[in-house]
Protein backbone atom coordinates (compact mmCIF):
# COMPACT_ATOMS: atom_id res chain seq x y z
CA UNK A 1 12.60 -8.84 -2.59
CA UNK A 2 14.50 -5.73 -4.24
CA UNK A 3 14.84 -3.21 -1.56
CA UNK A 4 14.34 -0.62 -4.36
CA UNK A 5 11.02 -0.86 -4.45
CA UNK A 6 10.48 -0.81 -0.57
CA UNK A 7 9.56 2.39 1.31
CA UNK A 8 11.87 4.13 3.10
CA UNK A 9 10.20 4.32 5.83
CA UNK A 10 9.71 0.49 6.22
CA UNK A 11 13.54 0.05 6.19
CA UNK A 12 13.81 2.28 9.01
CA UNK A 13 11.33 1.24 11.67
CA UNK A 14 12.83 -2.27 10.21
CA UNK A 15 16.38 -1.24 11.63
CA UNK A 16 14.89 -0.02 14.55
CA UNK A 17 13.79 -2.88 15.82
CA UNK A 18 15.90 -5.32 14.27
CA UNK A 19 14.05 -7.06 11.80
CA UNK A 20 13.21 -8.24 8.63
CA UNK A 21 12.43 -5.50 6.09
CA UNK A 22 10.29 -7.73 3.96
CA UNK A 23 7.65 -8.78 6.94
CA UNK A 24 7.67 -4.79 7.67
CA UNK A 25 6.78 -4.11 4.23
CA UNK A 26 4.29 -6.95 3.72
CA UNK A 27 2.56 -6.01 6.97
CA UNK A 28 2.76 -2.24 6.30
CA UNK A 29 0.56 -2.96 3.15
CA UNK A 30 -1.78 -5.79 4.36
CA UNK A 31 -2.84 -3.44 7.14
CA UNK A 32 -3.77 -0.91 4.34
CA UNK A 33 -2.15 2.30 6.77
CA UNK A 34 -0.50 3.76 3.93
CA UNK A 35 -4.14 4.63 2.18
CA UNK A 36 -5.48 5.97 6.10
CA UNK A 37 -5.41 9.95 5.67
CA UNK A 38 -4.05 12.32 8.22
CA UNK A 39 -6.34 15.03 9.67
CA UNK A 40 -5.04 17.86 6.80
CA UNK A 41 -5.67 15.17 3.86
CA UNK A 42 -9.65 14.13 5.46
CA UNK A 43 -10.18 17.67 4.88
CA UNK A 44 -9.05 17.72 1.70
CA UNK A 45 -10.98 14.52 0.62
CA UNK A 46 -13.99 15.91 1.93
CA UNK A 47 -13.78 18.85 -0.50
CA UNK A 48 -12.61 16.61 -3.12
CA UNK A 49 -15.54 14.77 -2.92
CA UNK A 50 -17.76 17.55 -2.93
CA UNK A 51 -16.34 18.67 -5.96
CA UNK A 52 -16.96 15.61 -7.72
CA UNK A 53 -20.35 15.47 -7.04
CA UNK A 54 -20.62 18.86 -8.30
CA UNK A 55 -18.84 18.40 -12.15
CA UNK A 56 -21.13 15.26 -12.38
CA UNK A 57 -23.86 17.08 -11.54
CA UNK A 58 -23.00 19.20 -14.16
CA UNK A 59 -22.68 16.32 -16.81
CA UNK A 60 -25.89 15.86 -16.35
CA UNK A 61 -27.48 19.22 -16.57
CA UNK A 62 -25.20 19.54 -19.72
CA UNK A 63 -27.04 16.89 -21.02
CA UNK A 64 -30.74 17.84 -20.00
CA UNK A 65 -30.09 21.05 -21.83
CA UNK A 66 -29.30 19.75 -24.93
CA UNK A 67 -32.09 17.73 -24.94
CA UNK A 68 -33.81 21.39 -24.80
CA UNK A 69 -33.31 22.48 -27.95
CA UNK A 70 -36.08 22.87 -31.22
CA UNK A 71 -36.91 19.50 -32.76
CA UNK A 72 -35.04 20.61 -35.73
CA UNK A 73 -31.54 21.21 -34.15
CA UNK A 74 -32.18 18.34 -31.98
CA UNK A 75 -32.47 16.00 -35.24
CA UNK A 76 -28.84 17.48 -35.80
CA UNK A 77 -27.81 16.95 -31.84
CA UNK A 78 -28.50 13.14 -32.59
CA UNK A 79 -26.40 12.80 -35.23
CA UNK A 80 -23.75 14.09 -33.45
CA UNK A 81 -24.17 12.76 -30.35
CA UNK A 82 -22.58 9.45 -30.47
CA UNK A 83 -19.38 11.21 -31.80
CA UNK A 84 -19.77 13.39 -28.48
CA UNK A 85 -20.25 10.55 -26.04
CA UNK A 86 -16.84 9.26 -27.23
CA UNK A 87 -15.45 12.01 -25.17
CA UNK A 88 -18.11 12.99 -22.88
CA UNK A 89 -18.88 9.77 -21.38
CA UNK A 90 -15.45 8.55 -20.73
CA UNK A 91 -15.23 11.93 -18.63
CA UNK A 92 -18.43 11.10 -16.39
CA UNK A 93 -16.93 7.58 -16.05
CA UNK A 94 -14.00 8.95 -14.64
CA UNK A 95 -15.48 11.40 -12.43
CA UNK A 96 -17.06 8.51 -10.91
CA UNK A 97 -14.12 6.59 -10.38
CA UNK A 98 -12.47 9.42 -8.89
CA UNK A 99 -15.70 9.96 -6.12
CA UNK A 100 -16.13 6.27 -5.51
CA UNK A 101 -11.71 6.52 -4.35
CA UNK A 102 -12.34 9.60 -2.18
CA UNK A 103 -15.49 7.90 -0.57
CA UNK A 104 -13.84 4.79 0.38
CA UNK A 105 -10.87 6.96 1.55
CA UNK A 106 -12.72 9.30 3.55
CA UNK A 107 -14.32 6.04 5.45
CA UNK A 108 -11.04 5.18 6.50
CA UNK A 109 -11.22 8.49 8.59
CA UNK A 110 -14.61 8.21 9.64
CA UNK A 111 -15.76 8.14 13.01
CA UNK A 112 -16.75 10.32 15.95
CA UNK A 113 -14.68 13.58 17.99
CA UNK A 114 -11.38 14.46 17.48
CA UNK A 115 -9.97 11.26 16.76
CA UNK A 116 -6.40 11.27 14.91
CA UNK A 117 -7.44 8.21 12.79
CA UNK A 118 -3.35 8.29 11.52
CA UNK A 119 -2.31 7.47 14.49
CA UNK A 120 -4.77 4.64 15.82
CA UNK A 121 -4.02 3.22 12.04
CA UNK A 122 -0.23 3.15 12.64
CA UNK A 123 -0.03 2.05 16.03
CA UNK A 124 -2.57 -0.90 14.90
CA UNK A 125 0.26 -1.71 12.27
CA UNK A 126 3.00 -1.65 15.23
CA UNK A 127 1.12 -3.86 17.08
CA UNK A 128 0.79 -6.37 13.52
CA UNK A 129 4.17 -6.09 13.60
CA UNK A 130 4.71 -7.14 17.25
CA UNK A 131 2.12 -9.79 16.79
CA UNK A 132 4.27 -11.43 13.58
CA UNK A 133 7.31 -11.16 16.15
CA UNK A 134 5.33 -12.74 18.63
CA UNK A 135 6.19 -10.35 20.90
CA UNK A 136 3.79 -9.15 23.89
CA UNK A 137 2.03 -5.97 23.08
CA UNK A 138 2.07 -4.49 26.65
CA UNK A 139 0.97 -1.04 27.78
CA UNK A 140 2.69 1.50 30.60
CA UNK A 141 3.73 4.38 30.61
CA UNK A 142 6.89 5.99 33.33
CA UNK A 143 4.93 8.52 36.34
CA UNK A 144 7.97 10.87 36.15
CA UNK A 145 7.31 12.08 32.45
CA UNK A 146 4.63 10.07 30.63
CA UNK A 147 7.10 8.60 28.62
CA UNK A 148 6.62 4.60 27.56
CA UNK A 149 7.71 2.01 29.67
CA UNK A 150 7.42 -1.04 27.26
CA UNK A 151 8.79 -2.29 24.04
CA UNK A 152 5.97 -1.59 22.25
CA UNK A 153 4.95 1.64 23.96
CA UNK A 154 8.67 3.00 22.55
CA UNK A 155 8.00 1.10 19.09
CA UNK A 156 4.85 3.56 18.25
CA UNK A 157 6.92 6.59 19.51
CA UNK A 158 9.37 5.73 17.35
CA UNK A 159 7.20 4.89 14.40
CA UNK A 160 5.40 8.13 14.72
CA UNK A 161 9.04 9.81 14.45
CA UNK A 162 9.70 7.77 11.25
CA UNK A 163 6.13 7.86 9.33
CA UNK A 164 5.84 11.90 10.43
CA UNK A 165 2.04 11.22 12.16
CA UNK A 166 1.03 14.43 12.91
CA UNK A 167 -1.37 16.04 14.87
CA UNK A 168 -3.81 18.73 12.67
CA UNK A 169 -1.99 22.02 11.91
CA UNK A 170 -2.21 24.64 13.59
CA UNK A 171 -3.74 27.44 11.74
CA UNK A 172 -3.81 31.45 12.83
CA UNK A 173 -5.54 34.45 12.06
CA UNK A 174 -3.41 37.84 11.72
CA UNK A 175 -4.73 41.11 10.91
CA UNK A 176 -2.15 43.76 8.84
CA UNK A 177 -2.38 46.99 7.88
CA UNK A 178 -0.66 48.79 5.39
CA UNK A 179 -1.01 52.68 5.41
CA UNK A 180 -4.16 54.52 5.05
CA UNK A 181 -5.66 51.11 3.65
CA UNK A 182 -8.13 49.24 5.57
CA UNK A 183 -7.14 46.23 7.06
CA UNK A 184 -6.91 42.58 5.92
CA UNK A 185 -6.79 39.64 7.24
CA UNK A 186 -4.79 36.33 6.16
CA UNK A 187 -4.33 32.81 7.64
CA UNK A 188 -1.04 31.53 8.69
CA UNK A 189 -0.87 27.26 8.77
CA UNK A 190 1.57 25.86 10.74
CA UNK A 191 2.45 22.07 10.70
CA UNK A 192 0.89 20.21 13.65
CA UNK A 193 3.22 18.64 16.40
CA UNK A 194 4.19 14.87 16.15
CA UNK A 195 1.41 13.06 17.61
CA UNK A 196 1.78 11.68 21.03
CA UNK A 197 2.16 8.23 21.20
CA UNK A 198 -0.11 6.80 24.68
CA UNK A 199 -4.05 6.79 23.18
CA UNK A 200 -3.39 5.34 20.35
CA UNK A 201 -0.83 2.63 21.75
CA UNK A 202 -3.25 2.26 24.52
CA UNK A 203 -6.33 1.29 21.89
CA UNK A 204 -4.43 -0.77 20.21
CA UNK A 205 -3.48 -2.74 23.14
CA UNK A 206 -7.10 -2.63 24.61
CA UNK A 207 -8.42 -4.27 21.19
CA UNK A 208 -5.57 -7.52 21.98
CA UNK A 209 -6.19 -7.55 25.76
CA UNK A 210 -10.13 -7.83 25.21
CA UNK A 211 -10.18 -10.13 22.50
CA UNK A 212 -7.91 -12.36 25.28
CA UNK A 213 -9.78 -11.58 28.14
């Protein structure tokens, strides 16, 4: 495999724990984590697809309005409208290619509460990984500080360092005023902390401890 065309990422978590960057890589993809969205990006499909849905809409109106005018100009619409659909169709076909992506996207993220999807997706992968190794995905965590006290607990920290899984940002609301004008307001975003490592290694152990129970 040329390491060129392998994420950086994957060569990391690879050196990390002392592997083979070629089973990270294939594993990273098979599991499909790469297309999972963070919390910022879910929001931003979401309006994506919303927008979508709009412009088609508008295709259509665009054609129901046409289809409006006097039965003289529409004889002349005809003519022209196989020239138009050249251009106008291929548009509509690739609005709907670009909704059908978001959807399936935004299903990756779907589910109920504050869940950070991210995170359950790349711990799932660690635990692929361990599972290829053959080594025991095992759950604990230290009383003193809540840090992990297993391999694989320490893997997902670690991962979570290397992929950047994030928790939401954090966004503000500040108020300024300038002189004798009245006040506005604007929105300060600040990136979200790394996410913490125990839920999600915890579900992802849960799902391989129940299917062995």
């Amino acid at each position: 495999m040329n390491n060129e065309w392998i994420d950086p990422r994957n060569k990391a978590f690879a050196e990390y724990l002392g592997c083979e960057v070629s089973m990270i890589d294939d594993t990273y993809y098979a599991s499909q984590v790469g297309l999972v969205p963070d919390n910022e990006e879910a929001q931003d499909t979401a309006k994506a697809i919303a927008i979508y849905r709009k412009a088609i809409n508008e295709f259509e109106r665009f054609r129901e309005t046409l289809e409006k005018l006097p039965e003289l100009e529409l004889v002349s619409f005809q003519i022209q409208k196989a020239h138009w659909s050249e251009t106008i169709q291929p548009l509509k076909d690739g609005l709907q290619v670009g909704l059908m992506v978001a959807q399936n996207r935004k299903k990756l993220a779907s589910g109920k509460g504050p869940i950070n999807h991210r995170a359950n997706a790349v711990a799932e992968f660690v635990a692929c990984v361990f599972d290829r190794l053959e080594w025991p995905v095992t759950f604990g965590c230290r009383a003193a500080d809540d840090e992990p006290s297993t391999r694989f607990g320490r893997a997902v920290k670690e991962c979570f360092i290397i992929y950047d899984v994030r928790l939401p940002p954090k966004i503000s609301e500040h108020h300024r005023k300038l002189g004798n004008q009245s006040a506005t307001t604007f929105h300060l975003t600040e990136t979200g902390a790394l996410a913490h490592w125990k839920r999600p290694a915890e579900a992802a152990y849960r799902q391989r401890d129940q299917r062995n129970a």
